[in-house]
C-alpha atoms as a PDB file:
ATOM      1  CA  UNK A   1     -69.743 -76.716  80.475  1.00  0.00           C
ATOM      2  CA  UNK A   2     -66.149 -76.387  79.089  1.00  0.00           C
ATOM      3  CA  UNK A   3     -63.701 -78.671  77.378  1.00  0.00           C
ATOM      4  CA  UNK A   4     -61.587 -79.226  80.216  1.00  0.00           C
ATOM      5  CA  UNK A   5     -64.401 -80.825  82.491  1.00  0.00           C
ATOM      6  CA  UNK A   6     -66.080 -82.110  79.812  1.00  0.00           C
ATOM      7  CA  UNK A   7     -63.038 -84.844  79.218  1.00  0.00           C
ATOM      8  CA  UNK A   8     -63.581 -88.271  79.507  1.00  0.00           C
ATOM      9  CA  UNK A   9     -61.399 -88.519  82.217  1.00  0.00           C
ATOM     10  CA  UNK A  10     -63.609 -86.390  84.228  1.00  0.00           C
ATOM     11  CA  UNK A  11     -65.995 -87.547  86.340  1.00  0.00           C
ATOM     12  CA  UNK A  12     -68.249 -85.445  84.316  1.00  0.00           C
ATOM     13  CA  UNK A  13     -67.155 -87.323  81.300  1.00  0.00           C
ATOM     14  CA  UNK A  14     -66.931 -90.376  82.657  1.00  0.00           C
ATOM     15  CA  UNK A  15     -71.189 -90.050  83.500  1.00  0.00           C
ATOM     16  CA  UNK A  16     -71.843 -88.363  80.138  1.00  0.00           C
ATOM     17  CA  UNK A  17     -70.162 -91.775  78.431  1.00  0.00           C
ATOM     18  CA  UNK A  18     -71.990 -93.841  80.576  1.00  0.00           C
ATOM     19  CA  UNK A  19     -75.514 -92.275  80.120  1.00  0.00           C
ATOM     20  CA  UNK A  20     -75.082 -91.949  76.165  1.00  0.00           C
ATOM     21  CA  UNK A  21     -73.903 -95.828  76.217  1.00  0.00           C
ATOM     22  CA  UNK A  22     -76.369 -96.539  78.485  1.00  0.00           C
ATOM     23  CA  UNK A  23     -79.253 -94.690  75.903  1.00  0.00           C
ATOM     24  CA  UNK A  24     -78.250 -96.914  72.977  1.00  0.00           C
ATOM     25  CA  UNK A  25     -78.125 -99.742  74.993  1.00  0.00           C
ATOM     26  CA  UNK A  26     -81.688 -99.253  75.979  1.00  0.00           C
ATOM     27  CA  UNK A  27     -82.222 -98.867  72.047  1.00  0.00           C
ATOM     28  CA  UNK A  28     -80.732-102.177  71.597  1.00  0.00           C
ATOM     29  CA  UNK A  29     -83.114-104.173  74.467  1.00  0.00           C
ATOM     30  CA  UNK A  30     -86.415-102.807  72.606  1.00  0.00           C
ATOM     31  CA  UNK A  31     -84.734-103.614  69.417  1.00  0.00           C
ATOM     32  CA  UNK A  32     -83.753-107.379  70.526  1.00  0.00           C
ATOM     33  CA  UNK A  33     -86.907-107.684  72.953  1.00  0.00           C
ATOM     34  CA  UNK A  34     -89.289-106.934  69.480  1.00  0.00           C
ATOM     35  CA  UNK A  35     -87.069-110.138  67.772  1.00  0.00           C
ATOM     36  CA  UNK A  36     -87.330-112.033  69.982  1.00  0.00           C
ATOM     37  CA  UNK A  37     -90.770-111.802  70.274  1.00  0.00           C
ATOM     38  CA  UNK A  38     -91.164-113.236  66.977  1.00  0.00           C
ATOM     39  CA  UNK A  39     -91.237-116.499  69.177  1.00  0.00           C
ATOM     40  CA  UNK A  40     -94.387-116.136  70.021  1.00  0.00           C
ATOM     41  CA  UNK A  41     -95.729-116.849  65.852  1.00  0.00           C
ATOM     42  CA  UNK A  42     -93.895-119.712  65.521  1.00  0.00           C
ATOM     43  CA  UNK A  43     -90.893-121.359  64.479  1.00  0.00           C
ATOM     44  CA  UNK A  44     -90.954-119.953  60.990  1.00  0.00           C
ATOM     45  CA  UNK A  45     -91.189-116.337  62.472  1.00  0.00           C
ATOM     46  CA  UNK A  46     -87.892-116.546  64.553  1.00  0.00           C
ATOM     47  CA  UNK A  47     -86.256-118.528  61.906  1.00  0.00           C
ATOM     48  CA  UNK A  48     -87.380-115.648  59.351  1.00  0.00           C
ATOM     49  CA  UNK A  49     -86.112-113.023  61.734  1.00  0.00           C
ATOM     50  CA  UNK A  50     -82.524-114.756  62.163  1.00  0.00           C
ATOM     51  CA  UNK A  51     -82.218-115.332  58.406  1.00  0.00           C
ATOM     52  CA  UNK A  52     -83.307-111.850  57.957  1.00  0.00           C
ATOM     53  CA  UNK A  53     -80.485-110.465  60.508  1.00  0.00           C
ATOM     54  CA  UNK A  54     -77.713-113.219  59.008  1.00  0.00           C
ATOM     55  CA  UNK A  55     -78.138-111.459  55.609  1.00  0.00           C
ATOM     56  CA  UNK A  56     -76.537-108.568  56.146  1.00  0.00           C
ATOM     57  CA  UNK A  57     -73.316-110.939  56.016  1.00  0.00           C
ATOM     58  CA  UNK A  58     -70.404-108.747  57.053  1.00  0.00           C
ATOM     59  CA  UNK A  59     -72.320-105.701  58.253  1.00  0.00           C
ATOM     60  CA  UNK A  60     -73.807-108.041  60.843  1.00  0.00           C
ATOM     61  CA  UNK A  61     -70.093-108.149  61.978  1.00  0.00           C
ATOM     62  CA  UNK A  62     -69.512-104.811  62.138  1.00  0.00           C
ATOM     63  CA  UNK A  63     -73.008-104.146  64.350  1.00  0.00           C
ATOM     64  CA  UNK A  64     -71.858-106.826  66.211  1.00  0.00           C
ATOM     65  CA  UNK A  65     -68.296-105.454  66.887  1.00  0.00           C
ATOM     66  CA  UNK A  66     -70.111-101.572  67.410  1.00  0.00           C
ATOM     67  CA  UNK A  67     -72.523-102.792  69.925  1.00  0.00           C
ATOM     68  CA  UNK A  68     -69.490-104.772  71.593  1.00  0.00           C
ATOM     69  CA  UNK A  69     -67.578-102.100  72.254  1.00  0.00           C
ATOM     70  CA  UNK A  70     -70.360-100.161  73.562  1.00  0.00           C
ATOM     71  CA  UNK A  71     -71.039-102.490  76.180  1.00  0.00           C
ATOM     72  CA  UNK A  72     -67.440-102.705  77.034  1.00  0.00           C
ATOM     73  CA  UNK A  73     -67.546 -98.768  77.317  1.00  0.00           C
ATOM     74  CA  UNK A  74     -70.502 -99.048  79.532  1.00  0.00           C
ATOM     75  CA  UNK A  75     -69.118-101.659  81.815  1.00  0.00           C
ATOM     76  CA  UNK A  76     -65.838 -99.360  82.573  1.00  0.00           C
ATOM     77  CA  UNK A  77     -67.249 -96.025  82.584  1.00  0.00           C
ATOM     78  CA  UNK A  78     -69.662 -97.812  85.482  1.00  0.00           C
ATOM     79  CA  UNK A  79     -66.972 -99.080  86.909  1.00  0.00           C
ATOM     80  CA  UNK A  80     -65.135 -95.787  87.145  1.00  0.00           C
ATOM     81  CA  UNK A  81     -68.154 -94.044  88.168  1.00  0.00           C
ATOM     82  CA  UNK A  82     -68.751 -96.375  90.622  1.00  0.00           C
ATOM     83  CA  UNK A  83     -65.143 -96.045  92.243  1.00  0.00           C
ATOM     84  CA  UNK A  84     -65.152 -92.743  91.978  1.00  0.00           C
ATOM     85  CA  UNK A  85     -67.986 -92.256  94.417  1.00  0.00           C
ATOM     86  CA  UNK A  86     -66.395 -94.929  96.481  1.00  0.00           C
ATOM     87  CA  UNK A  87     -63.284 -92.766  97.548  1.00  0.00           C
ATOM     88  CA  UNK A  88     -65.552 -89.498  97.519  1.00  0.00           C
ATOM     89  CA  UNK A  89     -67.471 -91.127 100.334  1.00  0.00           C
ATOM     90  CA  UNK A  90     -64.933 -92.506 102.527  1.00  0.00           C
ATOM     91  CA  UNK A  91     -62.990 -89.106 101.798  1.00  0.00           C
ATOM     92  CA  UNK A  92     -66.119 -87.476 103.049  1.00  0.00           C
ATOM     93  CA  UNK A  93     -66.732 -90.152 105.709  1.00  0.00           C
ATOM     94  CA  UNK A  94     -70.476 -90.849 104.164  1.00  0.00           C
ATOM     95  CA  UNK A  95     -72.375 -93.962 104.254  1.00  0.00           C
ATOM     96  CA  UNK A  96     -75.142 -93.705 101.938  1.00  0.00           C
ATOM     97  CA  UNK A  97     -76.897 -90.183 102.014  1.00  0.00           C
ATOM     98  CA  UNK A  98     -76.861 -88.018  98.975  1.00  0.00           C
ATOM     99  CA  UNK A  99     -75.482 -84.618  98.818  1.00  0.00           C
ATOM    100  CA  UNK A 100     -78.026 -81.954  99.244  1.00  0.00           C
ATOM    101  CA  UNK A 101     -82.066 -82.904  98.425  1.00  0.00           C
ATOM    102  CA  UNK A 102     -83.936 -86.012  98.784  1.00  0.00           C
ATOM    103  CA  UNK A 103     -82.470 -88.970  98.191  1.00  0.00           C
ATOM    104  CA  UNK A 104     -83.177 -90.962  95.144  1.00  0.00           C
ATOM    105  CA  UNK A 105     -81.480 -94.117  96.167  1.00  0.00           C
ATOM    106  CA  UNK A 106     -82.946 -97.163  96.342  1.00  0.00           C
ATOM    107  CA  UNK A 107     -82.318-100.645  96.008  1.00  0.00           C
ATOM    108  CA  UNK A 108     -82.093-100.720  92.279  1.00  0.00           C
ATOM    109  CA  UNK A 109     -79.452 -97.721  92.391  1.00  0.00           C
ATOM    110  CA  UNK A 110     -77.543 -99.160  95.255  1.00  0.00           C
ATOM    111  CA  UNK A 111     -77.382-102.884  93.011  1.00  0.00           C
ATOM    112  CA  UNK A 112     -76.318-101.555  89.678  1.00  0.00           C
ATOM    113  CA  UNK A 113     -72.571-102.586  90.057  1.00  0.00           C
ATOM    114  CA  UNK A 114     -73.572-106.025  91.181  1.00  0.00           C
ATOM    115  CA  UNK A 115     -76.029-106.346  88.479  1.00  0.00           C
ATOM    116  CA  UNK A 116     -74.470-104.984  85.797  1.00  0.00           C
ATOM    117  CA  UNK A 117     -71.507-108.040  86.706  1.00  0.00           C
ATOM    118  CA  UNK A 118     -74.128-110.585  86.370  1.00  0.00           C
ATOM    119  CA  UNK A 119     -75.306-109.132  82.914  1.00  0.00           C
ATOM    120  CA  UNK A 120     -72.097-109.168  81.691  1.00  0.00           C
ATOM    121  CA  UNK A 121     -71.422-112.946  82.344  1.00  0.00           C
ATOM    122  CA  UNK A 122     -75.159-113.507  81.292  1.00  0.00           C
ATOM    123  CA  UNK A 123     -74.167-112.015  77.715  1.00  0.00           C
ATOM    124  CA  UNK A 124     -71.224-114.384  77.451  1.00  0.00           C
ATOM    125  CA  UNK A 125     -73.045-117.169  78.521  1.00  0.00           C
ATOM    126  CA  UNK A 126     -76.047-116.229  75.711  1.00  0.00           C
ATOM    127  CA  UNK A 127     -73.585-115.486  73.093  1.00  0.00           C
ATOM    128  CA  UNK A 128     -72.176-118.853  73.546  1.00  0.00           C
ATOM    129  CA  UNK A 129     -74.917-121.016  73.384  1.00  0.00           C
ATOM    130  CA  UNK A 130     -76.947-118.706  70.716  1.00  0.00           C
ATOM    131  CA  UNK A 131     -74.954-116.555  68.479  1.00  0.00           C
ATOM    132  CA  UNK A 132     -72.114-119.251  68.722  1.00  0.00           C
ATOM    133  CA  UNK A 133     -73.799-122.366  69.244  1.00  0.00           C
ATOM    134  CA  UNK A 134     -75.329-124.994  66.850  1.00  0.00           C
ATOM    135  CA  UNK A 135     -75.459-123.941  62.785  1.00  0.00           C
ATOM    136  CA  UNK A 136     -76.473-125.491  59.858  1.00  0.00           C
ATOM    137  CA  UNK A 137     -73.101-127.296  60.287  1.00  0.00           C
ATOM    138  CA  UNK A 138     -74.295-129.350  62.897  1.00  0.00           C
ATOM    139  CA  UNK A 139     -77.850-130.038  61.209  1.00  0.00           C
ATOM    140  CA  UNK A 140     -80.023-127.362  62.214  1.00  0.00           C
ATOM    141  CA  UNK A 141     -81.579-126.202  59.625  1.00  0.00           C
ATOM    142  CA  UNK A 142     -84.861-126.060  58.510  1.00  0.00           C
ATOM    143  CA  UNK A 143     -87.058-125.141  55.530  1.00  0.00           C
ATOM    144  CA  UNK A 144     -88.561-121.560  55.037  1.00  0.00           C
ATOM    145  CA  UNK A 145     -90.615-121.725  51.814  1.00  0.00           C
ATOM    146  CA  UNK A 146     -88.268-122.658  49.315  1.00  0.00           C
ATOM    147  CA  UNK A 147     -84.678-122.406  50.920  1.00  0.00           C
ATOM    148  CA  UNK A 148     -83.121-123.635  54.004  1.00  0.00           C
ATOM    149  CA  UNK A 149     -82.106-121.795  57.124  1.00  0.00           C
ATOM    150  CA  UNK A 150     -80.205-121.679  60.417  1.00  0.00           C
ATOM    151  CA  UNK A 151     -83.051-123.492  62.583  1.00  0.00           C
ATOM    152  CA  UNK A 152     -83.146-121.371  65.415  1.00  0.00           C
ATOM    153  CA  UNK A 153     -85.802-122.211  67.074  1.00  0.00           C
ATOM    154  CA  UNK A 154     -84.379-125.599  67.584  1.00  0.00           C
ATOM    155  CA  UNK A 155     -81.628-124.107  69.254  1.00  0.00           C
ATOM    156  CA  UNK A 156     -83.818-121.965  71.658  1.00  0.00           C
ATOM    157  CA  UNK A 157     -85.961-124.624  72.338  1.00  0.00           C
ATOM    158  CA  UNK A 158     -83.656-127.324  72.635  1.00  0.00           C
ATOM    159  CA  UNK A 159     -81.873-125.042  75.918  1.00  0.00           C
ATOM    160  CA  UNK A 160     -85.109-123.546  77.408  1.00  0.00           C
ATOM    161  CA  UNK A 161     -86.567-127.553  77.656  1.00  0.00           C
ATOM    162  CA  UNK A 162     -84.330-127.641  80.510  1.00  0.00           C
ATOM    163  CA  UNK A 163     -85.543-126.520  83.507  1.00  0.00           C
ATOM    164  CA  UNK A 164     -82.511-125.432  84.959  1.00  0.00           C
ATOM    165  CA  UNK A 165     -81.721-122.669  81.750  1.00  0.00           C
ATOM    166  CA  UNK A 166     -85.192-121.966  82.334  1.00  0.00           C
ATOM    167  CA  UNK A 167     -85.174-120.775  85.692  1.00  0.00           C
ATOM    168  CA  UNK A 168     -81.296-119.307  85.242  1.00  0.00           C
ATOM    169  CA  UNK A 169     -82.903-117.088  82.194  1.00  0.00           C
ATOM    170  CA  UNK A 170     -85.541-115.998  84.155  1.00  0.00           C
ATOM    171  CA  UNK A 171     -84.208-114.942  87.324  1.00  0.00           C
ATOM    172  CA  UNK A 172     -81.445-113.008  84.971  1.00  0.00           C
ATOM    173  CA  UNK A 173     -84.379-111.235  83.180  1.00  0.00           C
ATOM    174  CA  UNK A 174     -85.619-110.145  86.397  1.00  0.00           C
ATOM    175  CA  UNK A 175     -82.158-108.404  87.553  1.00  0.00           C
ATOM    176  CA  UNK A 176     -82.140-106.978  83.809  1.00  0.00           C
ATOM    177  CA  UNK A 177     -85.613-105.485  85.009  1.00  0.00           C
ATOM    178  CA  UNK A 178     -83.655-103.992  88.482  1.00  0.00           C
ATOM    179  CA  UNK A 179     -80.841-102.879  86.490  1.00  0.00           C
ATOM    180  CA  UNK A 180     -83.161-100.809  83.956  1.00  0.00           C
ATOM    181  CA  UNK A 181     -85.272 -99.417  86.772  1.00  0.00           C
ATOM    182  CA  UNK A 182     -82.468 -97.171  87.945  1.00  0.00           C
ATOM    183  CA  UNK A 183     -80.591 -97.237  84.704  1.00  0.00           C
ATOM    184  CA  UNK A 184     -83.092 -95.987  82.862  1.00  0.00           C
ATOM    185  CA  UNK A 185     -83.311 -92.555  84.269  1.00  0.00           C
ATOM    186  CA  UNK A 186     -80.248 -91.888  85.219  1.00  0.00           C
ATOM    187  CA  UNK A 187     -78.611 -92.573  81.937  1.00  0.00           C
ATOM    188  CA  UNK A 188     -80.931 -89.850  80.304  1.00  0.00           C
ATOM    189  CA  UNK A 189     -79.734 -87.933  83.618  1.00  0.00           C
ATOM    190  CA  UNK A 190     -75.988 -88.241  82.686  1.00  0.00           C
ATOM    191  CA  UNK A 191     -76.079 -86.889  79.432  1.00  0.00           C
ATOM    192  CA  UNK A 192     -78.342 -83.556  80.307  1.00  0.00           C
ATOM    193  CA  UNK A 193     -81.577 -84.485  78.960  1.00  0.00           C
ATOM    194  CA  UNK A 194     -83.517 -84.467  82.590  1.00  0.00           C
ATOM    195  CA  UNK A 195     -84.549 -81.004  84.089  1.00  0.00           C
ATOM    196  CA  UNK A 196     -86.143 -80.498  87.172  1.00  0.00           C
ATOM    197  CA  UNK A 197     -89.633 -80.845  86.215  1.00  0.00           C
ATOM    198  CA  UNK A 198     -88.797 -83.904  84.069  1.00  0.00           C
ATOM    199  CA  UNK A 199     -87.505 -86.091  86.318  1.00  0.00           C
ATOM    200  CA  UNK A 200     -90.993 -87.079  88.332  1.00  0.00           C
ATOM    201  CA  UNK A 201     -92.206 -88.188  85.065  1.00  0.00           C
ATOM    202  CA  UNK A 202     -88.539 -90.079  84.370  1.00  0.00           C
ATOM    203  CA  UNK A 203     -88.767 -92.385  87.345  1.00  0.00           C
ATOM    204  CA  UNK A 204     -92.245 -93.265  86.812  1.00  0.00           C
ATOM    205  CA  UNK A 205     -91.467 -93.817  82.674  1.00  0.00           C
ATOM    206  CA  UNK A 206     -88.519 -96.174  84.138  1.00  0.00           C
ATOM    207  CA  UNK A 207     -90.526 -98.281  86.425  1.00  0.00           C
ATOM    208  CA  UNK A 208     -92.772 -98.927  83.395  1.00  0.00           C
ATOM    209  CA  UNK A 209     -89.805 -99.303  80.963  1.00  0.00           C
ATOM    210  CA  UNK A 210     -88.609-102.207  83.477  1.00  0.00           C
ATOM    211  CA  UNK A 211     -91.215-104.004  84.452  1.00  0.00           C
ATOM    212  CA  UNK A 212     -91.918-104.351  80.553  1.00  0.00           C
ATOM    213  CA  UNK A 213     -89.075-104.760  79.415  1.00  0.00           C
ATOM    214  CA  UNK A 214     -88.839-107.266  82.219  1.00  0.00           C
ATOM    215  CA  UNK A 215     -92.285-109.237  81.786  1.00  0.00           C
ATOM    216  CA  UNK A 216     -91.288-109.323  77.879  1.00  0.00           C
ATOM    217  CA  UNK A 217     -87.802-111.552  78.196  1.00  0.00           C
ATOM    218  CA  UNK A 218     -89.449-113.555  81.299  1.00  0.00           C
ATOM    219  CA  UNK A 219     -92.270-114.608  79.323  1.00  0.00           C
ATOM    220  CA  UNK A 220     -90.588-116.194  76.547  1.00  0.00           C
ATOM    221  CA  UNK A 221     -88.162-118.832  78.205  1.00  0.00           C
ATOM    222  CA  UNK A 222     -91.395-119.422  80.415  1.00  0.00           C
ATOM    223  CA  UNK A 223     -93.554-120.208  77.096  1.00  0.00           C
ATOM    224  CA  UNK A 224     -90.972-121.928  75.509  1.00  0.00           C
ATOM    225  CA  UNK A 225     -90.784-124.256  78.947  1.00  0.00           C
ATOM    226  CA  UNK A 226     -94.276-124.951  79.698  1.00  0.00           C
ATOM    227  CA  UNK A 227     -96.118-124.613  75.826  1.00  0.00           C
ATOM    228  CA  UNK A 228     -93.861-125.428  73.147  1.00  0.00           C
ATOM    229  CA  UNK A 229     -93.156-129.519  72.767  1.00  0.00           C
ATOM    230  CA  UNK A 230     -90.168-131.112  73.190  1.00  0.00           C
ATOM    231  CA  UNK A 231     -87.970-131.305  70.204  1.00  0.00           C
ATOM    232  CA  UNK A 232     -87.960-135.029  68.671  1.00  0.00           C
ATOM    233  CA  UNK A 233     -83.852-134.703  68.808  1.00  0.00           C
ATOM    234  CA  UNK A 234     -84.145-134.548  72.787  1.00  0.00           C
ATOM    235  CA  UNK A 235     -82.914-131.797  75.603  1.00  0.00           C
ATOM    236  CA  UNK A 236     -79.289-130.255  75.580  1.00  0.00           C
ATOM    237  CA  UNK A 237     -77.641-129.308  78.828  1.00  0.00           C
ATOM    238  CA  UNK A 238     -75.289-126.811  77.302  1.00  0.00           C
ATOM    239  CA  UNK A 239     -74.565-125.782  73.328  1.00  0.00           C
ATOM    240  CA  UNK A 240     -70.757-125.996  72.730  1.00  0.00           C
END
């Protein structure tokens, strides 16, 4: 491949940015799927696992600010992508078939743009009421052994008591799951890592990859919901 179609500006570069954004993005949903698991032991588990992610102090910026602009990267290069193949088609008068071989679309592939859109206000919308919500300003903190921490778990538990976050967090998880079906294929696809005799084994590894990755982030707003008690300090709508 040389330089010159290899620029970003390519479509060839354009699909190599997206599948290597798209490949540590995938790191990052195992990485904040096995954290957030840690509601499952208990309140002094997820409060353990924020405190332990808070002290990194300004590094915790700087991850934050890296994995930002990857997402941003992601969301244009699919965008781009996407457009691209929008005025190849009605250049080439096509409708949906694929050029040359069987086609591989389905309707996960034919969904990413709209589901990517939804993640993308989903993230906001988490950000906000997690990352930037209630602190130990506004009283939540609680005791892990001998110092006090961000109280988390309040925070989660306080938003997933109402049924409507509930069921708005769940049906998002389950487009995440639709999303990662195609995505995660294709994004090992983009950046060259799929031969021929790969592939049959790719799809199958991404149906598994999304219907766990899936069942993992569905369960937890659904235990939170229907097994965990109602906080003493009540139900919040929203977290300004």
């Amino acid at each position: 491949m040389s330089l010159t179609r290899f620029r970003l500006s390519s479509s060839v570069g354009k699909k190599f940015l997206n599948g290597l954004t798209g490949v540590l993005l995938l790191a990052f949903i195992v990485a904040h799927l096995a954290g957030n698991l840690t509601i499952f032991a208990g309140q002094d588990a997820l409060n353990g696992y924020a405190a332990l992610t808070h002290s990194l102090g300004p590094m915790l910026i700087v991850i934050e600010l890296l994995l930002g602009a990857v997402f941003l990267a992601h969301a244009a290069s699919a965008i781009s992508v996407w457009r691209d193949g929008q005025r190849a088609r009605r250049r080439k008068n096509l409708r949906t078939a694929s050029k040359g071989g069987s086609s591989r679309q389905t309707v996960a592939s034919k969904s990413m743009i709209a589901t990517g859109v939804v993640l993308l206000g989903f993230l906001v919308i988490h950000l906000w009421q997690f990352r930037f919500g209630p602190n130990e300003h506004q009283g939540y903190v609680a005791r892990l052994g001998d110092r006090e921490v961000w109280d988390l778990w309040r925070v989660v538990v306080e938003v997933l008591k109402n049924p409507l976050w509930t069921l708005f967090y769940t049906a998002v998880m389950v487009l995440l799951g639709l999303h990662l079906r195609h995505g995660f294929w294709s994004a090992f696809q983009s950046i060259g890592l799929l031969g021929p005799g790969l592939r049959p084994l790719a799809y199958s590894a991404a149906l598994v990859f999304a219907v766990a990755v899936a069942a993992g982030f569905v369960a937890l707003p659904l235990y939170i919901y229907f097994l965990v008690p109602t906080p003493a300090t009540g139900v919040a709508l929203v977290h300004p």
